[in-house]
PDB file of N, CA and C in Angstrom:
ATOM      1  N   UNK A   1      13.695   9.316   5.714  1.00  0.00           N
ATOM      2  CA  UNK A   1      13.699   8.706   7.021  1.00  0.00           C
ATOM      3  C   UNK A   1      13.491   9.733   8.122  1.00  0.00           C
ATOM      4  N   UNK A   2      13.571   9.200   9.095  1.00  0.00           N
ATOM      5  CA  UNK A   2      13.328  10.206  10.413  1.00  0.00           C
ATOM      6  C   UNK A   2      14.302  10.135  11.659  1.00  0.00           C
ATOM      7  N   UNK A   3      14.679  10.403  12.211  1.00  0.00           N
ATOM      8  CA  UNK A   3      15.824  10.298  13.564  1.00  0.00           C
ATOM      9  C   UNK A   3      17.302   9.848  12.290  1.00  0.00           C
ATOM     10  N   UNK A   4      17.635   8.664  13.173  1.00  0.00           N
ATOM     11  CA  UNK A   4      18.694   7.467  12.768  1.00  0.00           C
ATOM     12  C   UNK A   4      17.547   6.463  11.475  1.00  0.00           C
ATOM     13  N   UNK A   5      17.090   6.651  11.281  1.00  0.00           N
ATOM     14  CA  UNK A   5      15.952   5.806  10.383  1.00  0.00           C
ATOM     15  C   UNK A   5      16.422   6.191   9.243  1.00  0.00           C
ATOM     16  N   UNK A   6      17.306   5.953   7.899  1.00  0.00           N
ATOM     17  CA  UNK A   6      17.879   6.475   6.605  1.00  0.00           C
ATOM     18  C   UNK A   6      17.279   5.212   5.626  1.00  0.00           C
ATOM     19  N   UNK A   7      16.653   5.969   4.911  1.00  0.00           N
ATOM     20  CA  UNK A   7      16.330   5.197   3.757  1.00  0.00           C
ATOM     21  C   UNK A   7      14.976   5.215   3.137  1.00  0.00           C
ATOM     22  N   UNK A   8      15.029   5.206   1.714  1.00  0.00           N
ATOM     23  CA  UNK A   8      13.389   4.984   1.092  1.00  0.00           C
ATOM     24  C   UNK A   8      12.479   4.185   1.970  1.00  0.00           C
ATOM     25  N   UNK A   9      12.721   3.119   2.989  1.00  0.00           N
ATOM     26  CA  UNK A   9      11.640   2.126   3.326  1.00  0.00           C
ATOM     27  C   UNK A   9      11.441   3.034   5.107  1.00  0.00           C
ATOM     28  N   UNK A  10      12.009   4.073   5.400  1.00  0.00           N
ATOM     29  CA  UNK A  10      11.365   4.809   6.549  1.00  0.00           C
ATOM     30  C   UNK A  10      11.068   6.130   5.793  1.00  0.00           C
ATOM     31  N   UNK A  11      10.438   6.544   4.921  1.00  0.00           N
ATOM     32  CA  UNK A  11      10.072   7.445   4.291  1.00  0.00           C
ATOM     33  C   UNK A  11       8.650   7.239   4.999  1.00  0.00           C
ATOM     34  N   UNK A  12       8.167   8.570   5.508  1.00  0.00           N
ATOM     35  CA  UNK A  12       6.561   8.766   5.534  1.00  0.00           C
ATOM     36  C   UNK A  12       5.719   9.062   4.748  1.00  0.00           C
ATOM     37  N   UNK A  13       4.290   8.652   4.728  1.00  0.00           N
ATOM     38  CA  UNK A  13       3.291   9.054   3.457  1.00  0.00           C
ATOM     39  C   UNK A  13       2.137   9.004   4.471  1.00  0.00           C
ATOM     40  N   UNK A  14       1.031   9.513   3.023  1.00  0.00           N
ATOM     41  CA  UNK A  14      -0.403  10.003   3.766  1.00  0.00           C
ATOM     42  C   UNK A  14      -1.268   9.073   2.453  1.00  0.00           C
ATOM     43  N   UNK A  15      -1.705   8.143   2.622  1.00  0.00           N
ATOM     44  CA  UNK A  15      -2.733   7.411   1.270  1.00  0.00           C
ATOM     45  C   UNK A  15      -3.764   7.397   1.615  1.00  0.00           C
ATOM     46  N   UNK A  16      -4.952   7.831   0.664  1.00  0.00           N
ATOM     47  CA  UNK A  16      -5.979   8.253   0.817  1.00  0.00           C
ATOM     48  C   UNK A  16      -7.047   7.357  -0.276  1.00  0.00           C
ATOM     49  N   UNK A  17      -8.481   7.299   0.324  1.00  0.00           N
ATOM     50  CA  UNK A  17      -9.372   6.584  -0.298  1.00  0.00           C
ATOM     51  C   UNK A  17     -10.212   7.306  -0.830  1.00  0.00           C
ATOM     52  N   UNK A  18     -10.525   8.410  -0.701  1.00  0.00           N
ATOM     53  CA  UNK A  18     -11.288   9.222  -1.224  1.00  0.00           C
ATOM     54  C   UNK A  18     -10.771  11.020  -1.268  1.00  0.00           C
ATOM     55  N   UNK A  19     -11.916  11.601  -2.636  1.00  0.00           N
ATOM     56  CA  UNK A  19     -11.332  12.633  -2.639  1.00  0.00           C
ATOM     57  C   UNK A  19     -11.084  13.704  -1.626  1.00  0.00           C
ATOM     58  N   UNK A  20     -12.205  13.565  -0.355  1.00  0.00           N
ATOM     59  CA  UNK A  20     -12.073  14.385   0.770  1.00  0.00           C
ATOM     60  C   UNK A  20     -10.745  14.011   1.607  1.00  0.00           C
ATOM     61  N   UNK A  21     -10.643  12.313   1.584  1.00  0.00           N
ATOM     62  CA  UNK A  21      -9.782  12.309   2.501  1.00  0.00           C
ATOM     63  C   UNK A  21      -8.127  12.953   1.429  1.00  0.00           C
ATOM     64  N   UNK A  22      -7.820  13.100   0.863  1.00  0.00           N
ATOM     65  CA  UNK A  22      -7.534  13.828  -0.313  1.00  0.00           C
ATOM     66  C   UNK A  22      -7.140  15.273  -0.016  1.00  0.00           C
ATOM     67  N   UNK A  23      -7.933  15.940   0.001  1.00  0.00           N
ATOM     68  CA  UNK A  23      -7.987  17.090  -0.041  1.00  0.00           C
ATOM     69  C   UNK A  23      -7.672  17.550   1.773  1.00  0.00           C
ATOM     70  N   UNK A  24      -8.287  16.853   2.887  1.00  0.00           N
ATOM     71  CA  UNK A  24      -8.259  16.817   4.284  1.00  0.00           C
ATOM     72  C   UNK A  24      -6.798  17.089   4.221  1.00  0.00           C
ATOM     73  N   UNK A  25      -6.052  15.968   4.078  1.00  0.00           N
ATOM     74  CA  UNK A  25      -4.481  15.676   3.779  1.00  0.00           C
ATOM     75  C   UNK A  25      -3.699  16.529   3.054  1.00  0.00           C
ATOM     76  N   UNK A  26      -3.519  16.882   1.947  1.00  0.00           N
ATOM     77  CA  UNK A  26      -3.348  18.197   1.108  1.00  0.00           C
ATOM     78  C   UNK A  26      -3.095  19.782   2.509  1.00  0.00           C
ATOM     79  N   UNK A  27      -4.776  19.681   2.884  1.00  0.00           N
ATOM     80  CA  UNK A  27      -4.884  21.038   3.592  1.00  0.00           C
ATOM     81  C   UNK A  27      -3.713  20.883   4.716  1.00  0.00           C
ATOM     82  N   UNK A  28      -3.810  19.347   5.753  1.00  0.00           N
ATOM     83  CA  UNK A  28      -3.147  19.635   6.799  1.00  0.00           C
ATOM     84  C   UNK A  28      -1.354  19.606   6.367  1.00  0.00           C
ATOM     85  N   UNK A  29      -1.132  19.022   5.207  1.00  0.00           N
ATOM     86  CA  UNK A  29       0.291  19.562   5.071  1.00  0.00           C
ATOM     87  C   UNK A  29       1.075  20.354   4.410  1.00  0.00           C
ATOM     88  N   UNK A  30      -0.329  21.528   3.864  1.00  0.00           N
ATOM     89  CA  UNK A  30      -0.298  22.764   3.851  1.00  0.00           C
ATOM     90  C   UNK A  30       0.103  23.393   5.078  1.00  0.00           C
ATOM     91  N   UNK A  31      -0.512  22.843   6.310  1.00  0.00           N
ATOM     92  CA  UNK A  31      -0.304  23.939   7.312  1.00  0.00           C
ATOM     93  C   UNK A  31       0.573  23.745   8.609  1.00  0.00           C
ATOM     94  N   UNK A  32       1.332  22.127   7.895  1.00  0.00           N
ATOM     95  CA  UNK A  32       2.452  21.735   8.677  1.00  0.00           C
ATOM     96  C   UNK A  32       3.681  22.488   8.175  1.00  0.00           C
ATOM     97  N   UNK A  33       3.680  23.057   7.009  1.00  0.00           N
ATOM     98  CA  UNK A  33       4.703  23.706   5.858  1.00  0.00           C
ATOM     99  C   UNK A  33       4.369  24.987   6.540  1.00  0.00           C
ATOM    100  N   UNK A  34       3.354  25.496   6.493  1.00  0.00           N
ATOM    101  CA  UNK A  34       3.501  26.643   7.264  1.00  0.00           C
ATOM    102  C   UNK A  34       3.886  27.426   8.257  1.00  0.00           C
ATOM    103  N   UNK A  35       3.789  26.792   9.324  1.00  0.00           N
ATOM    104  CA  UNK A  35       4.474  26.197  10.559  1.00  0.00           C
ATOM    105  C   UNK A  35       5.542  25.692  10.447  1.00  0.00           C
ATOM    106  N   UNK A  36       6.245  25.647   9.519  1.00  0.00           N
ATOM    107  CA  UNK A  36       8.137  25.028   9.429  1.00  0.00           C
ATOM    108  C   UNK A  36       8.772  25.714   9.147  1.00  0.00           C
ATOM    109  N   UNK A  37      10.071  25.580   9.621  1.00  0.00           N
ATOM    110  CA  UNK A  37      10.720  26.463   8.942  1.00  0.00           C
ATOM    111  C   UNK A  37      11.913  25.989   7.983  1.00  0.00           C
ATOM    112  N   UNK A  38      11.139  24.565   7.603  1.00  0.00           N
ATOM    113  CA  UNK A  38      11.432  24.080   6.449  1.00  0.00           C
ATOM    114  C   UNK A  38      11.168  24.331   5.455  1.00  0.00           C
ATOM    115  N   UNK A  39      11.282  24.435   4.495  1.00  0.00           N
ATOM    116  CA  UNK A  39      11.138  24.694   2.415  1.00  0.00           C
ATOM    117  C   UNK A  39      10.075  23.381   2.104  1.00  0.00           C
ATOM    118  N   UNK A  40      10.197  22.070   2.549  1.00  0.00           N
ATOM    119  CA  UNK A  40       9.785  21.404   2.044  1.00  0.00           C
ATOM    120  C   UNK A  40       9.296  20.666   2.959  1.00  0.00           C
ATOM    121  N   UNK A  41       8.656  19.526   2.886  1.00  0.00           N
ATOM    122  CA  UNK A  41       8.113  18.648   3.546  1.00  0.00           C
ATOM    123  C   UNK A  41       8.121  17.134   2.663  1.00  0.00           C
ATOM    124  N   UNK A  42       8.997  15.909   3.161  1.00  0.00           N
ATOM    125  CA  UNK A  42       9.148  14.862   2.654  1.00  0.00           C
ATOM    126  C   UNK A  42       7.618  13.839   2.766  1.00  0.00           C
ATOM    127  N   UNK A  43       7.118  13.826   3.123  1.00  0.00           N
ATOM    128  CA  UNK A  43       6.439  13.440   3.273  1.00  0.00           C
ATOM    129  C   UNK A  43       5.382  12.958   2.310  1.00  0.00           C
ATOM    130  N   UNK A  44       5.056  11.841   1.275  1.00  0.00           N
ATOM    131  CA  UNK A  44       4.418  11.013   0.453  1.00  0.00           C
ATOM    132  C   UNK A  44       3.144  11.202   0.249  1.00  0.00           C
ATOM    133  N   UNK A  45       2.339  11.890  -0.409  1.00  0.00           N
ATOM    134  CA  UNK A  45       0.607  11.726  -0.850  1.00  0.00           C
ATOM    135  C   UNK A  45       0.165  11.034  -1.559  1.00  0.00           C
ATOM    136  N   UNK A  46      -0.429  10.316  -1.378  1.00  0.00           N
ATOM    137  CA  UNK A  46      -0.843   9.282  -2.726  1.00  0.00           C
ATOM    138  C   UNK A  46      -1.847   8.663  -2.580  1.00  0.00           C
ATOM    139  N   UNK A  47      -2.831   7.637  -3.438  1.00  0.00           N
ATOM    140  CA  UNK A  47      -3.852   7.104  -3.461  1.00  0.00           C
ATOM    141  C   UNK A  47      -3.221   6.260  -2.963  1.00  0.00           C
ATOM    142  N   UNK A  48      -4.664   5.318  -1.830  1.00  0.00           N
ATOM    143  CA  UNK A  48      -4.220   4.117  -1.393  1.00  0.00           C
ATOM    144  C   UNK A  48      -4.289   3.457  -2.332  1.00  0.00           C
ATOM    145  N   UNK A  49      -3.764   2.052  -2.576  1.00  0.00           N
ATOM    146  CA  UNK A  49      -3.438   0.799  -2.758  1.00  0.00           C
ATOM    147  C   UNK A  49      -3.825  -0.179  -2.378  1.00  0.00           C
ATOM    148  N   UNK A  50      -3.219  -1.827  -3.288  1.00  0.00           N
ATOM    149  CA  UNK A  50      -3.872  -2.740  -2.355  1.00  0.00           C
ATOM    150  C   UNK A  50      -2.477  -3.250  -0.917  1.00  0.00           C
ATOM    151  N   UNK A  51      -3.516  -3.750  -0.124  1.00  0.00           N
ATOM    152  CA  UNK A  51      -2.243  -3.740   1.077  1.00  0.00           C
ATOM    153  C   UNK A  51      -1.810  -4.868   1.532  1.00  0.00           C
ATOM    154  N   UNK A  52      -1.127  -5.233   1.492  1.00  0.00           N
ATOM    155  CA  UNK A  52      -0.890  -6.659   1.643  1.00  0.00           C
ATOM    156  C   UNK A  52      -0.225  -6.565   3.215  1.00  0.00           C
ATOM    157  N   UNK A  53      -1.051  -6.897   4.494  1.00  0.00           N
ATOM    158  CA  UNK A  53      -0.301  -7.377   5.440  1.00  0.00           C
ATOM    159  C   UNK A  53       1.017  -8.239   5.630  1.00  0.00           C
ATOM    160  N   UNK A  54       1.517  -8.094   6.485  1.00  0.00           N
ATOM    161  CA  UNK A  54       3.122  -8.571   6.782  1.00  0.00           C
ATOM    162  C   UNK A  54       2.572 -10.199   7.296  1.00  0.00           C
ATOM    163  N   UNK A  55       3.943 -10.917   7.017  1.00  0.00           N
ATOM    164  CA  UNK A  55       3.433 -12.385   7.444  1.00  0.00           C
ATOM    165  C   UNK A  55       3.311 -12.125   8.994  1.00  0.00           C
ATOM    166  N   UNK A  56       2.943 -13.346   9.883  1.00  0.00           N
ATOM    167  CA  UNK A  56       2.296 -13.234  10.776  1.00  0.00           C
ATOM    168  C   UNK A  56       3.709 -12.973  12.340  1.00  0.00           C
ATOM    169  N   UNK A  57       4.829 -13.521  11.341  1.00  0.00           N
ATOM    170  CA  UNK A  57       5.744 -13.458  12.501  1.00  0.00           C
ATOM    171  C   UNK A  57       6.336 -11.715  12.607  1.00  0.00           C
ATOM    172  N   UNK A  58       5.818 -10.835  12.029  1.00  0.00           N
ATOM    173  CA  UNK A  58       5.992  -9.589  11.866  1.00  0.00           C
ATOM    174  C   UNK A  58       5.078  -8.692  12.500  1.00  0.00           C
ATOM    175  N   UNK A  59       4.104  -9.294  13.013  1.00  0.00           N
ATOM    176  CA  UNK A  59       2.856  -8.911  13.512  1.00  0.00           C
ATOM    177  C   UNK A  59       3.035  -8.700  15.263  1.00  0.00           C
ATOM    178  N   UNK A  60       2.855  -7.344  15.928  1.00  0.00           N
ATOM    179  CA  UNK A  60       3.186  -7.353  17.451  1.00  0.00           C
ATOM    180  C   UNK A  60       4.932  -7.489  17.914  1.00  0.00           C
ATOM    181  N   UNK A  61       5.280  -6.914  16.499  1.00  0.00           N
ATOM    182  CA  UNK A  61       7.041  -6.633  16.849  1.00  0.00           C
ATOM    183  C   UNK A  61       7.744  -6.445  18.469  1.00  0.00           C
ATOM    184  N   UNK A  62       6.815  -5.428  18.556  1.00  0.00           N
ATOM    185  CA  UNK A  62       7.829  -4.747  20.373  1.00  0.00           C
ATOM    186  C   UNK A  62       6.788  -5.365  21.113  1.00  0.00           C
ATOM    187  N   UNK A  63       5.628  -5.716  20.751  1.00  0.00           N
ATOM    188  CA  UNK A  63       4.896  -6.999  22.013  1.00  0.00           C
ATOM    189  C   UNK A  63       5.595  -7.836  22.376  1.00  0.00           C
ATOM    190  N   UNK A  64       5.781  -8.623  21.616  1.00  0.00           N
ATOM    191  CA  UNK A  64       7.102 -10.030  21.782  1.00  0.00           C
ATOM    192  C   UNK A  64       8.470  -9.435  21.925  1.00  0.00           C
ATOM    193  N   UNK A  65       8.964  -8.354  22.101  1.00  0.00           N
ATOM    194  CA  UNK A  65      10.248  -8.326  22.059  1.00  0.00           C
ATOM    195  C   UNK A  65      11.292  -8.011  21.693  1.00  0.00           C
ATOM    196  N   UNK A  66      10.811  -8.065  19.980  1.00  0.00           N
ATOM    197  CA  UNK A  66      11.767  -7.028  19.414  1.00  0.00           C
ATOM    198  C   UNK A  66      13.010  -8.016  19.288  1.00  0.00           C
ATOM    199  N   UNK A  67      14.156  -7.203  19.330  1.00  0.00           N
ATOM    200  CA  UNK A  67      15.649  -7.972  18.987  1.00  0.00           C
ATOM    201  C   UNK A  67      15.851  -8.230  20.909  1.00  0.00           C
ATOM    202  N   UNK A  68      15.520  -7.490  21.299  1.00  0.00           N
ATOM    203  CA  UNK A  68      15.539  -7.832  22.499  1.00  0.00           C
ATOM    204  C   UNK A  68      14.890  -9.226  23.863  1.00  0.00           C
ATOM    205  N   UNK A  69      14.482  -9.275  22.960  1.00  0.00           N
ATOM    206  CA  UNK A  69      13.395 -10.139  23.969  1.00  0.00           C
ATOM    207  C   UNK A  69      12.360  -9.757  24.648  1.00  0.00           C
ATOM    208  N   UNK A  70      12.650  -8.740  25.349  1.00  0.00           N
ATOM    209  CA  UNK A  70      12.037  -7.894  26.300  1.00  0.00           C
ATOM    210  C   UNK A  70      10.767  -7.129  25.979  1.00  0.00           C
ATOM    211  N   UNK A  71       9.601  -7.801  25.973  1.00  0.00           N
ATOM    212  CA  UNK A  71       8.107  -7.169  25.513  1.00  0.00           C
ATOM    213  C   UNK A  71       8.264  -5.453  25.791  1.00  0.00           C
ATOM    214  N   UNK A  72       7.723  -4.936  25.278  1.00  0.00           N
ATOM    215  CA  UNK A  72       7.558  -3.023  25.181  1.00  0.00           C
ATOM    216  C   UNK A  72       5.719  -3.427  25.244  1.00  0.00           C
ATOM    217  N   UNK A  73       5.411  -2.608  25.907  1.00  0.00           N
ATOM    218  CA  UNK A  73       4.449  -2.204  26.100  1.00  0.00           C
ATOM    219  C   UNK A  73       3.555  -0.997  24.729  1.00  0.00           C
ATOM    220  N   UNK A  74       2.134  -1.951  24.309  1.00  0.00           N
ATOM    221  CA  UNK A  74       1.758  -1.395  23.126  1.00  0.00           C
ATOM    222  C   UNK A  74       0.615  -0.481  23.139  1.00  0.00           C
ATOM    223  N   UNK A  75       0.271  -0.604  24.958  1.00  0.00           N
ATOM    224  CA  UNK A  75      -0.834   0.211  25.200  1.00  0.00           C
ATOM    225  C   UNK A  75      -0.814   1.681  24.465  1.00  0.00           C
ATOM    226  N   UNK A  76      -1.753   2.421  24.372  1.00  0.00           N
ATOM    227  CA  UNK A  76      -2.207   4.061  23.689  1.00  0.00           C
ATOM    228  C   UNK A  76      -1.557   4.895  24.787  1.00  0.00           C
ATOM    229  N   UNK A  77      -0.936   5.907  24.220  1.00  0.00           N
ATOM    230  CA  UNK A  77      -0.187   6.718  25.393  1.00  0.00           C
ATOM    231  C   UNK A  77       1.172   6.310  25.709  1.00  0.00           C
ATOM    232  N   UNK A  78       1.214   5.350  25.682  1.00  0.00           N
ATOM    233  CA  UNK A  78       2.636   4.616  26.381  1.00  0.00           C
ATOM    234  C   UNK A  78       3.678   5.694  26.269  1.00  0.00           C
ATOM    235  N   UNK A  79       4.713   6.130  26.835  1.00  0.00           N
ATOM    236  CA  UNK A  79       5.719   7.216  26.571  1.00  0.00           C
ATOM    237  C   UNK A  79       7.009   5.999  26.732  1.00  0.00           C
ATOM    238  N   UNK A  80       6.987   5.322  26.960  1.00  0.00           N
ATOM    239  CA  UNK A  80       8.646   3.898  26.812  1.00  0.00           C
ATOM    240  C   UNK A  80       9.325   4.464  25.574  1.00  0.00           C
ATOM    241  N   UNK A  81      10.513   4.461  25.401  1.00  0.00           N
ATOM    242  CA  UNK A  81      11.438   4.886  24.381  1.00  0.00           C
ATOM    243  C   UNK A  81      11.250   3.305  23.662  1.00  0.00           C
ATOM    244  N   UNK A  82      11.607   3.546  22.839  1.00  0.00           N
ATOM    245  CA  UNK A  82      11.423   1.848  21.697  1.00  0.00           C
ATOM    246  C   UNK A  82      12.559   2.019  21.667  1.00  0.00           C
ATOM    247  N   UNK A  83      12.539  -0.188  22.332  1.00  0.00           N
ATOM    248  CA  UNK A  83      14.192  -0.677  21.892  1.00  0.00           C
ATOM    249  C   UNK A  83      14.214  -1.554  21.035  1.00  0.00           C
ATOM    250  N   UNK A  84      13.610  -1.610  20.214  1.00  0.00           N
ATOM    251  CA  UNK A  84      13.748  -2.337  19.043  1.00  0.00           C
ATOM    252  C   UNK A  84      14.465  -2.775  18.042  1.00  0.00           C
ATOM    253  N   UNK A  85      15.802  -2.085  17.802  1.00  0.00           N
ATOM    254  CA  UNK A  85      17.089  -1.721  17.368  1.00  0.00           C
ATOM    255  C   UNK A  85      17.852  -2.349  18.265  1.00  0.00           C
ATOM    256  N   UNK A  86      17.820  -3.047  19.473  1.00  0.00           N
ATOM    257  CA  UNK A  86      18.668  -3.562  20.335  1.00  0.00           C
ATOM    258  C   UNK A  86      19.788  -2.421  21.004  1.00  0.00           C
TER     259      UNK A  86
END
């Protein structure tokens, strides 16, 4: 997980469709490890999969509101802290 986020289902990964994108991925977290002054890096590599989208009421979470009600803004850039957690 990441912050307050604990658990296998906030675990991060990198899935890839091909061997470049593969190897692209590989290199850059080679050189995120390098740059740490961590031992390790949690972080998931793997071939993509098939993906099954979320049903539709899962779709635009902090658009609609969240636990809150209160739409979050989904524009690119946005800096809003997410209240999604209520």
């Amino acid at each position: 997980g990441q912050g307050g986020d604990v658990g296998s289902q906030y675990n991060t990964a990198i899935y890839y469709h091909t061997k470049e994108q593969q190897l692209v991925a590989q290199q850059k977290l080679e050189q995120v490890l390098k740059a740490s002054s961590s031992s390790s890096i949690a972080t998931e590599l793997g071939q993509a999969q098939i993906f099954w989208p979320a049903e539709k009421y899962h779709q635009q979470y902090l658009e609609r509101g969240g636990r809150t009600g209160v739409p979050q803004s989904v524009e690119k850039g946005n800096t809003d802290t997410i209240r999604c957690y209520g």
